[in-house]
Every structure is written in C-alpha cells, then in structure tokens.
Protein backbone atom coordinates (compact mmCIF):
# COMPACT_ATOMS: atom_id res chain seq x y z
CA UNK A 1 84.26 -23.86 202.26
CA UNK A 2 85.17 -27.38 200.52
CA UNK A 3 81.77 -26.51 198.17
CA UNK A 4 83.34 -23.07 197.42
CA UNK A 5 86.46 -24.82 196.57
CA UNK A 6 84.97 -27.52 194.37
CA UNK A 7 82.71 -24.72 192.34
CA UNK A 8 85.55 -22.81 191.72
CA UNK A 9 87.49 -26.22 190.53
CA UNK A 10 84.45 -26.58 188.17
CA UNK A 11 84.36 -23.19 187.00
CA UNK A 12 87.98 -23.14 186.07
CA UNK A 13 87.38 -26.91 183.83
CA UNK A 14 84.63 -24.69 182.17
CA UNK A 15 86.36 -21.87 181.34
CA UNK A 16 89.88 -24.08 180.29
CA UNK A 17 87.51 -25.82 177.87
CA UNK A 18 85.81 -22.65 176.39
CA UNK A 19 89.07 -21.06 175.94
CA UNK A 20 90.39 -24.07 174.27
CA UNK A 21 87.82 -24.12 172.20
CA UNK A 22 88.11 -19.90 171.05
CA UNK A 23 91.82 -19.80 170.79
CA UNK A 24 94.17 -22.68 169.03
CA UNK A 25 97.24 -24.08 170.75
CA UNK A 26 100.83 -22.75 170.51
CA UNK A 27 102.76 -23.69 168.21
CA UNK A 28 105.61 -23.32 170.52
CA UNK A 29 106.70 -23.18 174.31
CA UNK A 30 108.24 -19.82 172.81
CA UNK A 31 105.40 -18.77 171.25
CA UNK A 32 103.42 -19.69 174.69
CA UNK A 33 105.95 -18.03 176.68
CA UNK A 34 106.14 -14.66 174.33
CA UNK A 35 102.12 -14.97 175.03
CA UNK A 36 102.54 -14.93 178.48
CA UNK A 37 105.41 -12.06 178.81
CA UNK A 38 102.81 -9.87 176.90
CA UNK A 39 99.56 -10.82 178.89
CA UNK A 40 102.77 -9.94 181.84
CA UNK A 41 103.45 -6.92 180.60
CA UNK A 42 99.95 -5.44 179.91
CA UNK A 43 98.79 -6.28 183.36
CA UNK A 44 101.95 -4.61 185.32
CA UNK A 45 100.61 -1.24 183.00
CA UNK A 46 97.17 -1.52 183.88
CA UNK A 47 98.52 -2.09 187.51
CA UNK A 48 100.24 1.38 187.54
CA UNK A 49 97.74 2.94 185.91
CA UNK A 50 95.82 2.05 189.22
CA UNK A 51 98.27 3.09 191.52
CA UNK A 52 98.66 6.49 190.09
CA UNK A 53 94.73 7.30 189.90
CA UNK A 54 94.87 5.81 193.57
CA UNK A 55 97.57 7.95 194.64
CA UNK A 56 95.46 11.58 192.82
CA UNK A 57 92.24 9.75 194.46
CA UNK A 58 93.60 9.81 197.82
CA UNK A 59 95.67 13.15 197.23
C-alpha cells in the first residue's frame, strides 16, 4: 500500500509540472477562483447528466 501511495505522490509531481508547463499562472486569486467555480460548475452538469442516463438505464 505505502508503494501505491508513493506512485501516486509521484504521479501527481508529474502531472503538477506538465500542467504548469501547458497553462500560465493566474493572474489573480480571482481569476484562480472564477477558474475553479467554472471547472465546479461543469463537473456538477456532467454529474447530472449521469444520474439521469442512470436513472433511464435502470428504468
């Protein structure tokens, strides 16, 4: 389990670092946090999406 753990840790550096490298900083908390509301946003649609196509699925 502590390998698992410690792979994953790596695998997160790795991808921090590639996204750093694709996307530039904020030039703002606000701007961050407007970022992150979006991202928020997007995923609680895509999330009810699922649960509708789950609930014809199992109808």
């Amino acid at each position: 389990m502590r390998s698992l753990i410690l792979a994953l840790g790596e695998m997160a550096k790795l991808e921090q670092e590639r996204a750093a490298e694709v996307h530039p900083p904020f030039a703002s908390a606000h701007e961050g946090y407007a970022h992150i509301q979006e991202e928020t946003e997007e995923a609680k649609a895509e999330l009810d999406y699922i649960e509708v196509q789950t609930g014809i699925l199992w109808g």
